[in-house]
PDB file of N, CA and C in Angstrom:
ATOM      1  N   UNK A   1      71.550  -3.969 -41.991  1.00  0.00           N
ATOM      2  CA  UNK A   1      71.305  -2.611 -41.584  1.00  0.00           C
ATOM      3  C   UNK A   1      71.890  -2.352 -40.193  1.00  0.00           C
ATOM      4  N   UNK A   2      72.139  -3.307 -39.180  1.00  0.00           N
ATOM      5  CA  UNK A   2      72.266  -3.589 -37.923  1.00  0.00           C
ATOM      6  C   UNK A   2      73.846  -2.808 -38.102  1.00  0.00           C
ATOM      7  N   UNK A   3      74.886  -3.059 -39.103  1.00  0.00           N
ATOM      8  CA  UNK A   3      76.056  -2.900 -39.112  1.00  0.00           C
ATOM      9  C   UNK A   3      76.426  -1.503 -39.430  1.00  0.00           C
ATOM     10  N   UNK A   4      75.290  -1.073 -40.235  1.00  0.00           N
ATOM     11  CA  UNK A   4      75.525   0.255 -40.862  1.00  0.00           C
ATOM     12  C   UNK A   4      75.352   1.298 -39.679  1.00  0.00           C
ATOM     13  N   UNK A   5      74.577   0.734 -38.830  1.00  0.00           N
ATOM     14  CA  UNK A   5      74.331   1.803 -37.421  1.00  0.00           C
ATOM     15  C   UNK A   5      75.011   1.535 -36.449  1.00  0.00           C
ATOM     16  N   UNK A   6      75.791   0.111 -36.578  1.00  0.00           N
ATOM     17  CA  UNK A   6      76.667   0.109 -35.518  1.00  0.00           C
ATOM     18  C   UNK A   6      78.212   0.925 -35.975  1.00  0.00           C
ATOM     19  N   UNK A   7      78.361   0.640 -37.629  1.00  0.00           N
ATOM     20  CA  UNK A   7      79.270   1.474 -37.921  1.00  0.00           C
ATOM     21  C   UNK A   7      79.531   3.056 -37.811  1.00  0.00           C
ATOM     22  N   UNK A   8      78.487   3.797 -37.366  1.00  0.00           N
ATOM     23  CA  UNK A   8      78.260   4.999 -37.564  1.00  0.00           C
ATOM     24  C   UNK A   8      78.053   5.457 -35.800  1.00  0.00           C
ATOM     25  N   UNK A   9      78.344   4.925 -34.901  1.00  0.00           N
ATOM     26  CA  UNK A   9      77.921   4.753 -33.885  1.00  0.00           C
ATOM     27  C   UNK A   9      79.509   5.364 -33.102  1.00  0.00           C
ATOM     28  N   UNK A  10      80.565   5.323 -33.954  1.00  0.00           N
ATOM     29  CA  UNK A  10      82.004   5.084 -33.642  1.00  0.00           C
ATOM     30  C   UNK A  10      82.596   7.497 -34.060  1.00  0.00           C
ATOM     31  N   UNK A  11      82.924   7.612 -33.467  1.00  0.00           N
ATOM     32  CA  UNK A  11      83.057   8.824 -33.658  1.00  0.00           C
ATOM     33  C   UNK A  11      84.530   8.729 -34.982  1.00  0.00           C
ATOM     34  N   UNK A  12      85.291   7.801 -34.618  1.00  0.00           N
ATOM     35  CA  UNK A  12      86.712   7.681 -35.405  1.00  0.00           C
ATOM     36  C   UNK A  12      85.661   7.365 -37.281  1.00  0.00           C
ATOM     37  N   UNK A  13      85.264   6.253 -37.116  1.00  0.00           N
ATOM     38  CA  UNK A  13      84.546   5.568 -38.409  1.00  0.00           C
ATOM     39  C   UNK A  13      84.219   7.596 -39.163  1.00  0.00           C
ATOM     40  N   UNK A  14      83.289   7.683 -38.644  1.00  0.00           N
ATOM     41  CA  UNK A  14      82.375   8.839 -39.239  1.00  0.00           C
ATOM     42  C   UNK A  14      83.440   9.644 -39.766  1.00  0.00           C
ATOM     43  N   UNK A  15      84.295  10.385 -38.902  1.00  0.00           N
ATOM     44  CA  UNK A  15      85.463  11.325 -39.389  1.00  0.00           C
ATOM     45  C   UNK A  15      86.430  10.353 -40.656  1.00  0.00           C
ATOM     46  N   UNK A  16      86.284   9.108 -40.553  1.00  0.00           N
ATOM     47  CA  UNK A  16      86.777   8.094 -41.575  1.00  0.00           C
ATOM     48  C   UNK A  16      86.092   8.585 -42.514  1.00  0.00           C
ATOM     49  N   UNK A  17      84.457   8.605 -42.827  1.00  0.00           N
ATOM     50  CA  UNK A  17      83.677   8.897 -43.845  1.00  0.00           C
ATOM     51  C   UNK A  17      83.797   9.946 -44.927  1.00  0.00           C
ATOM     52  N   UNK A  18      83.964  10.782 -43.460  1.00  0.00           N
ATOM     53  CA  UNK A  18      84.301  12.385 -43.981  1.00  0.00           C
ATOM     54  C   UNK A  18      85.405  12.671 -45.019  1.00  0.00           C
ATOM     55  N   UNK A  19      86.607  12.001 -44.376  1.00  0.00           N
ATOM     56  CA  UNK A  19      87.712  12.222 -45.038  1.00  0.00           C
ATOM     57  C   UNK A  19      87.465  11.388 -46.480  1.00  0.00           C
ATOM     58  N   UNK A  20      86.513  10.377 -46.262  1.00  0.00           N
ATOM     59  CA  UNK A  20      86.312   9.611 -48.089  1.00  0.00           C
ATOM     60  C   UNK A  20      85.539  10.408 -48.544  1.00  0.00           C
ATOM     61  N   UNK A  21      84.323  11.183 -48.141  1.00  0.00           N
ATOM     62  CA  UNK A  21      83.548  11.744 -48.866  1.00  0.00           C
ATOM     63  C   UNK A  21      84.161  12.859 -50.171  1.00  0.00           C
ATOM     64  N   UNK A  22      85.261  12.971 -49.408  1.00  0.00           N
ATOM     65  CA  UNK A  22      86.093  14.308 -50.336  1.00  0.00           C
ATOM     66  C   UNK A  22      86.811  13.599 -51.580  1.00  0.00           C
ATOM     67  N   UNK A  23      87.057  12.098 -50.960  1.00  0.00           N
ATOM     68  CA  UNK A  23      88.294  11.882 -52.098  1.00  0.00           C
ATOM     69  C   UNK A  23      88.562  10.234 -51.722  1.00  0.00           C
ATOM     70  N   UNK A  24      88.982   9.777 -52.576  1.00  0.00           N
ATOM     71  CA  UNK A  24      89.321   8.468 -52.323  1.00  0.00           C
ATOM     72  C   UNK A  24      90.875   8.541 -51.735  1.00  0.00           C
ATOM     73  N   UNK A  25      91.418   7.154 -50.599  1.00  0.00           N
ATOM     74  CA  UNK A  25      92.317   7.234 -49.686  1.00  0.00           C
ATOM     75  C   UNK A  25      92.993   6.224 -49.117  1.00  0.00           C
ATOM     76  N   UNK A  26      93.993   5.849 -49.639  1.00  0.00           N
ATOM     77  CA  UNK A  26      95.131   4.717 -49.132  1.00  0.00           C
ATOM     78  C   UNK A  26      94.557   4.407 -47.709  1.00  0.00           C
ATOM     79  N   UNK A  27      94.755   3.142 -47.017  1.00  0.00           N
ATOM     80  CA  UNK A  27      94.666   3.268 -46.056  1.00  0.00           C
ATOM     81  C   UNK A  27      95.622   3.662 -45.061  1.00  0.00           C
ATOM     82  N   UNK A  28      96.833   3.820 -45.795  1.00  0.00           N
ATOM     83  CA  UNK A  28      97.967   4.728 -45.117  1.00  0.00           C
ATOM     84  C   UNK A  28      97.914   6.389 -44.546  1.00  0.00           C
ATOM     85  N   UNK A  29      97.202   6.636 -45.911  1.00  0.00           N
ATOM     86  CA  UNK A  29      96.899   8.231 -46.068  1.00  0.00           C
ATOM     87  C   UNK A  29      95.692   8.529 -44.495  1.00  0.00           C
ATOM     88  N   UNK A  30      94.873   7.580 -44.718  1.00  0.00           N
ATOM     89  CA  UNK A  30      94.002   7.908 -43.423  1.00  0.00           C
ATOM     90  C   UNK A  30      94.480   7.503 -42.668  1.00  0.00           C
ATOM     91  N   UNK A  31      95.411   6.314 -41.824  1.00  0.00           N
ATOM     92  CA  UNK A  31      96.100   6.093 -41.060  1.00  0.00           C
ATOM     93  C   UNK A  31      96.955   7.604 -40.379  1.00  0.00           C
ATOM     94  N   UNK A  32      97.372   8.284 -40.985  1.00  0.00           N
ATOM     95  CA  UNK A  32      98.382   9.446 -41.136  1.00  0.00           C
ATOM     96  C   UNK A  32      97.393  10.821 -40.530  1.00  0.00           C
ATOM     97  N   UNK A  33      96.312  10.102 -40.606  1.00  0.00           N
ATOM     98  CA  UNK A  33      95.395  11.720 -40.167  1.00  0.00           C
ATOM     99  C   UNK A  33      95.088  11.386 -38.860  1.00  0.00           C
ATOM    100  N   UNK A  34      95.143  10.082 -37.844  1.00  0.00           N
ATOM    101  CA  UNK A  34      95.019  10.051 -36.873  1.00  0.00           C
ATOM    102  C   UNK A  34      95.479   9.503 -35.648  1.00  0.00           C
ATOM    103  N   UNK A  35      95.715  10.197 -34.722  1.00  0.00           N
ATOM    104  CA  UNK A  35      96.559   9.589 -33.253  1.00  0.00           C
ATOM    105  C   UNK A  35      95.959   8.119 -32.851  1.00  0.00           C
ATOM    106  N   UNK A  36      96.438   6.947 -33.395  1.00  0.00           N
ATOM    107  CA  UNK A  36      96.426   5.719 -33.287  1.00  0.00           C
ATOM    108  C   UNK A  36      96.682   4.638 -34.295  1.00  0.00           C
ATOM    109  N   UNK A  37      96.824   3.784 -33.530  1.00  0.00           N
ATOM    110  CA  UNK A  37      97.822   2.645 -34.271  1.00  0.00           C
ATOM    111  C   UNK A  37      97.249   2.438 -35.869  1.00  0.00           C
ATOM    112  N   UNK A  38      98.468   2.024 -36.569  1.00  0.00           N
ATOM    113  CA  UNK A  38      97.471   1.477 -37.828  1.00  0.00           C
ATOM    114  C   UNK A  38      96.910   0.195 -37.820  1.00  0.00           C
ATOM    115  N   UNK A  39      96.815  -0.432 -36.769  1.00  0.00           N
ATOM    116  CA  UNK A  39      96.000  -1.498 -36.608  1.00  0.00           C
ATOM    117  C   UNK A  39      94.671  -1.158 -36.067  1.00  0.00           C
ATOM    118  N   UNK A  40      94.489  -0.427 -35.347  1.00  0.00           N
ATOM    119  CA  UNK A  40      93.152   0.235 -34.807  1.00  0.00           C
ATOM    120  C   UNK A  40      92.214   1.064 -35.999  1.00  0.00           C
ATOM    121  N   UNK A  41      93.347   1.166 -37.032  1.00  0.00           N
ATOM    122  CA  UNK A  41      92.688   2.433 -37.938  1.00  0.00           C
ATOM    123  C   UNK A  41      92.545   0.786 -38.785  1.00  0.00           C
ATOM    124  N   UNK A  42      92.705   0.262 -39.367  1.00  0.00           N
ATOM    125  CA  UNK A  42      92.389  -1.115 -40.141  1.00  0.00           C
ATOM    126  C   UNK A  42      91.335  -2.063 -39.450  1.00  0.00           C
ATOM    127  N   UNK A  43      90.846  -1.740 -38.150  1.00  0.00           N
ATOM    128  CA  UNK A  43      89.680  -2.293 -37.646  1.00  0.00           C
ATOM    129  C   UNK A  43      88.561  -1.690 -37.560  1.00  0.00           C
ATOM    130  N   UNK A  44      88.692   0.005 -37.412  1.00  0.00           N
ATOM    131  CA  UNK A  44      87.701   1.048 -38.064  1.00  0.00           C
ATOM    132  C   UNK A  44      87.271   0.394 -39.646  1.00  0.00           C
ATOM    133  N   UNK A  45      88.663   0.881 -40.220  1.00  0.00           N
ATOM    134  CA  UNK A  45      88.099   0.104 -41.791  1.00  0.00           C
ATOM    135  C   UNK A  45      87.394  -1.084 -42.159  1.00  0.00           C
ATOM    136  N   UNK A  46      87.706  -1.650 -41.420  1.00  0.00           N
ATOM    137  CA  UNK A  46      86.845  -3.079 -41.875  1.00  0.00           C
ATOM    138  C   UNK A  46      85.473  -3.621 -41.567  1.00  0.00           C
ATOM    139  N   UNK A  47      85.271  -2.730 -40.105  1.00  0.00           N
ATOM    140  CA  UNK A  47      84.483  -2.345 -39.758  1.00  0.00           C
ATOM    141  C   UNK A  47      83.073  -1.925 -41.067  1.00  0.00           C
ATOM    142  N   UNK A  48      83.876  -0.343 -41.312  1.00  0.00           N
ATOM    143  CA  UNK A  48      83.236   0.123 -42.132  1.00  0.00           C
ATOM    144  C   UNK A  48      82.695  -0.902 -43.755  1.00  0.00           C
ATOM    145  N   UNK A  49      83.696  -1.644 -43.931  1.00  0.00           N
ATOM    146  CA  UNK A  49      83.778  -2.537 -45.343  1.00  0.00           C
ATOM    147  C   UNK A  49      82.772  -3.278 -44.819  1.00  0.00           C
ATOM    148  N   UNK A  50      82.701  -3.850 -43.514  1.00  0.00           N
ATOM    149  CA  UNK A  50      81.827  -4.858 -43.211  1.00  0.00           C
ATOM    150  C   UNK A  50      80.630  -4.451 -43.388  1.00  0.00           C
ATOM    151  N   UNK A  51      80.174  -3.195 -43.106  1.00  0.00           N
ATOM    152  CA  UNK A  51      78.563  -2.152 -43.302  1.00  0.00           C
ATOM    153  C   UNK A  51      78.597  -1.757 -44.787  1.00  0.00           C
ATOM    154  N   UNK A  52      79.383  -2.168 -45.787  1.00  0.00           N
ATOM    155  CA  UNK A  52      79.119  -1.513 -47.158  1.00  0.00           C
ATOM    156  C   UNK A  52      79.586  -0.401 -47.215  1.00  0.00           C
ATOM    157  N   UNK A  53      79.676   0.337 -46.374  1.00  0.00           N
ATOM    158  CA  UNK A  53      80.111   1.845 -46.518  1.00  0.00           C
ATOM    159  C   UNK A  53      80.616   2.284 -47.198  1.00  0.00           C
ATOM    160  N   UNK A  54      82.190   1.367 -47.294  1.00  0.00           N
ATOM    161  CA  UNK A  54      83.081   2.170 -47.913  1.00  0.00           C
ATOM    162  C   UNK A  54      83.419  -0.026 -48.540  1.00  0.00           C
ATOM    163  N   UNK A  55      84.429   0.465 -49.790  1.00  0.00           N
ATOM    164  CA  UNK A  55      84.558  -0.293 -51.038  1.00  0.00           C
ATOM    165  C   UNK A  55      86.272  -0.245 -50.927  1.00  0.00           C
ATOM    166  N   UNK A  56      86.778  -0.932 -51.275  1.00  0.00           N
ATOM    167  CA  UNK A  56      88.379  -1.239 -50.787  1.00  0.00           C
ATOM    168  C   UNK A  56      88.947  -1.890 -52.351  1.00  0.00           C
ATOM    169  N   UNK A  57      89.977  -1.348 -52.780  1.00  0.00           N
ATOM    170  CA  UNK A  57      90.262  -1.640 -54.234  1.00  0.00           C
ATOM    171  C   UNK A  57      91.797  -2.121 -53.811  1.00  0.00           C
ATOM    172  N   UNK A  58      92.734  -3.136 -54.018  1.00  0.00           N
ATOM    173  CA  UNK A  58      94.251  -3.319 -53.843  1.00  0.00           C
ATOM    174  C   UNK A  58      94.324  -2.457 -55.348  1.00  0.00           C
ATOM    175  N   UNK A  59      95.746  -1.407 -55.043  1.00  0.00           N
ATOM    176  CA  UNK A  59      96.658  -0.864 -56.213  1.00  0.00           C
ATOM    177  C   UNK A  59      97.771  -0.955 -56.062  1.00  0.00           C
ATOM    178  N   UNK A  60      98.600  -2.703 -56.459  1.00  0.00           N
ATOM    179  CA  UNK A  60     100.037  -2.514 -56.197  1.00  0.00           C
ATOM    180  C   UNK A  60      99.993  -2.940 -55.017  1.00  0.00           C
ATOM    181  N   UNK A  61     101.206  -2.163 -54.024  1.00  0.00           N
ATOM    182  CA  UNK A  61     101.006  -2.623 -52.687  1.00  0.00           C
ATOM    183  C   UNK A  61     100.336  -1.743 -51.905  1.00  0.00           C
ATOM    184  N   UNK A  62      99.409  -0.677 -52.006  1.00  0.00           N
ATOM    185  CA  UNK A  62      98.072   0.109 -51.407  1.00  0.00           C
ATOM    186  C   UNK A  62      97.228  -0.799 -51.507  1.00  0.00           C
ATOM    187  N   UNK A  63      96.141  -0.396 -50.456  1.00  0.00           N
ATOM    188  CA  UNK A  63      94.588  -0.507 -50.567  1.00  0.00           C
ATOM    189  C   UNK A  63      93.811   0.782 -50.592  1.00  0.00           C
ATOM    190  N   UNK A  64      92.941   0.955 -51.814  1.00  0.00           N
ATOM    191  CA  UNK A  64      92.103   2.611 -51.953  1.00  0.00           C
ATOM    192  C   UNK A  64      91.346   1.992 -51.209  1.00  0.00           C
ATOM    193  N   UNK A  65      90.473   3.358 -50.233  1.00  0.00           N
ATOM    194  CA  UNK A  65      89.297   2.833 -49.356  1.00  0.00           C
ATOM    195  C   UNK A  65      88.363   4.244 -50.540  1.00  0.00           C
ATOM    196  N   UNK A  66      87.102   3.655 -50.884  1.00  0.00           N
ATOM    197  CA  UNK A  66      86.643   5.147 -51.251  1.00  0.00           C
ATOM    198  C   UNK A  66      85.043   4.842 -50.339  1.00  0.00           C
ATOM    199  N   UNK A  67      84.135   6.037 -50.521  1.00  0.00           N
ATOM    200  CA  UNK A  67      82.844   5.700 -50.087  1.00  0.00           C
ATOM    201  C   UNK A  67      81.962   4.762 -51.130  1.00  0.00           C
ATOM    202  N   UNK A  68      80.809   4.144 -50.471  1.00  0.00           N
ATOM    203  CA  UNK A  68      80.395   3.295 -51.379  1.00  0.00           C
ATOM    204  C   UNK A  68      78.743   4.641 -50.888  1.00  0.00           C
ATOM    205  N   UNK A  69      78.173   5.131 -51.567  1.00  0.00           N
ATOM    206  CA  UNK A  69      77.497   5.880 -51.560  1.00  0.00           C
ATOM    207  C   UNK A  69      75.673   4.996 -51.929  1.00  0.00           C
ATOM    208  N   UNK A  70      75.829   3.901 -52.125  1.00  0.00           N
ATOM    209  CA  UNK A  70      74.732   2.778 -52.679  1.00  0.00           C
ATOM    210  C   UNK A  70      73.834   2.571 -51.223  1.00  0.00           C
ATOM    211  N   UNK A  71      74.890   2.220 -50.659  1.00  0.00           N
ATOM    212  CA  UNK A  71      74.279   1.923 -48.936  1.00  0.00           C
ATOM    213  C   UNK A  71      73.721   3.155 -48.807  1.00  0.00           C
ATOM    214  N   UNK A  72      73.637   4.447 -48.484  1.00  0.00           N
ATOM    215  CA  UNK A  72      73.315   5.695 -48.093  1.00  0.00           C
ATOM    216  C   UNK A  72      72.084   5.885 -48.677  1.00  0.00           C
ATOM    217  N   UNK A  73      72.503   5.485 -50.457  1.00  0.00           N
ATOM    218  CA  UNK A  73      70.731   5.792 -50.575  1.00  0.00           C
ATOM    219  C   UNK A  73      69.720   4.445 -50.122  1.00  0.00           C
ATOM    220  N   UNK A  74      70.444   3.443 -49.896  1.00  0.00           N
ATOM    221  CA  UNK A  74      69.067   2.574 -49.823  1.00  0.00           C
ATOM    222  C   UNK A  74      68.363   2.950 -47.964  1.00  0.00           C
ATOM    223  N   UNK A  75      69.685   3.263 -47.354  1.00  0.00           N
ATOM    224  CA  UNK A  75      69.058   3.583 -45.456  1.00  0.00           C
ATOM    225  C   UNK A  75      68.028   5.145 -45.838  1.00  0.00           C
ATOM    226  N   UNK A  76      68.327   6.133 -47.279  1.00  0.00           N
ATOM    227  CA  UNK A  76      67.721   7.000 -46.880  1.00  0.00           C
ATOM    228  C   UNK A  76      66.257   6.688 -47.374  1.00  0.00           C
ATOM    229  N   UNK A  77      66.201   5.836 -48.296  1.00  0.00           N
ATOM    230  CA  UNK A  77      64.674   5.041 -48.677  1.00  0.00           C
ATOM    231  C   UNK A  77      64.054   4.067 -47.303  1.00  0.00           C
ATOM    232  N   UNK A  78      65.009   3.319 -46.365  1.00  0.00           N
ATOM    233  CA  UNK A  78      64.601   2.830 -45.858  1.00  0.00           C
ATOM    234  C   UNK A  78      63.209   4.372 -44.917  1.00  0.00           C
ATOM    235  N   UNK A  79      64.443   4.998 -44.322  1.00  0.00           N
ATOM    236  CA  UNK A  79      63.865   6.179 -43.883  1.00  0.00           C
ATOM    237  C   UNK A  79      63.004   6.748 -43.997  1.00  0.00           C
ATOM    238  N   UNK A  80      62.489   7.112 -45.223  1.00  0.00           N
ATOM    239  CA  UNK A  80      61.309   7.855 -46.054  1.00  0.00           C
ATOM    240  C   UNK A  80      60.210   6.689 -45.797  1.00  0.00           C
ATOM    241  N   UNK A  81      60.300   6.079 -45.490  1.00  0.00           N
ATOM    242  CA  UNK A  81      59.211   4.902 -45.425  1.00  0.00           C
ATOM    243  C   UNK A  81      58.284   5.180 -43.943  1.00  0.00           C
ATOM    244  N   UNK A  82      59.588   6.042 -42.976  1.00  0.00           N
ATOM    245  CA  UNK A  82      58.558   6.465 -41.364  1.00  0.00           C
ATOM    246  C   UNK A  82      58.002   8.214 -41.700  1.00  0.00           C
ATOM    247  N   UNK A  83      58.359   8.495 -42.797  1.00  0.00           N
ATOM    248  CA  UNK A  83      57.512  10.300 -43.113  1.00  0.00           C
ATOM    249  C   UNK A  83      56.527   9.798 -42.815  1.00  0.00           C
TER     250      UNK A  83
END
């Protein structure tokens, strides 16, 4: 859980989220949406892979990043537990 809040903690990661929430995304394609290296944008990602977040598929020579939406509901059960 420690990772999932440190992942979300990152202003770049979150706008990462955003852009999966809509659609699944090469890591090129998100690379392409932001002012920095694609090595910086592949340490966001892994980041994120490392918290479950997001789910990473090889196609060929791509990697799809999509959201992993499993993690989300179990932090929002964790949550409901302080109502």
């Amino acid at each position: 859980m420690n990772n999932f809040f440190k992942a979300l903690n990152d202003p770049t990661r979150r706008e990462i989220l955003e852009l999966l929430n809509k659609g699944d995304l090469t890591a090129g394609e998100i690379a392409g949406r932001f002012k920095m290296t694609r090595p910086s944008i592949s340490h966001h990602l892994d980041l994120l892979k490392q918290a479950g977040l997001v789910v990473c598929v090889r196609e060929g020579q791509f990697q799809k990043y999509s959201i992993n939406t499993t993690v989300f509901d179990e932090i929002v059960q964790w949550l409901m537990h302080f109502k």
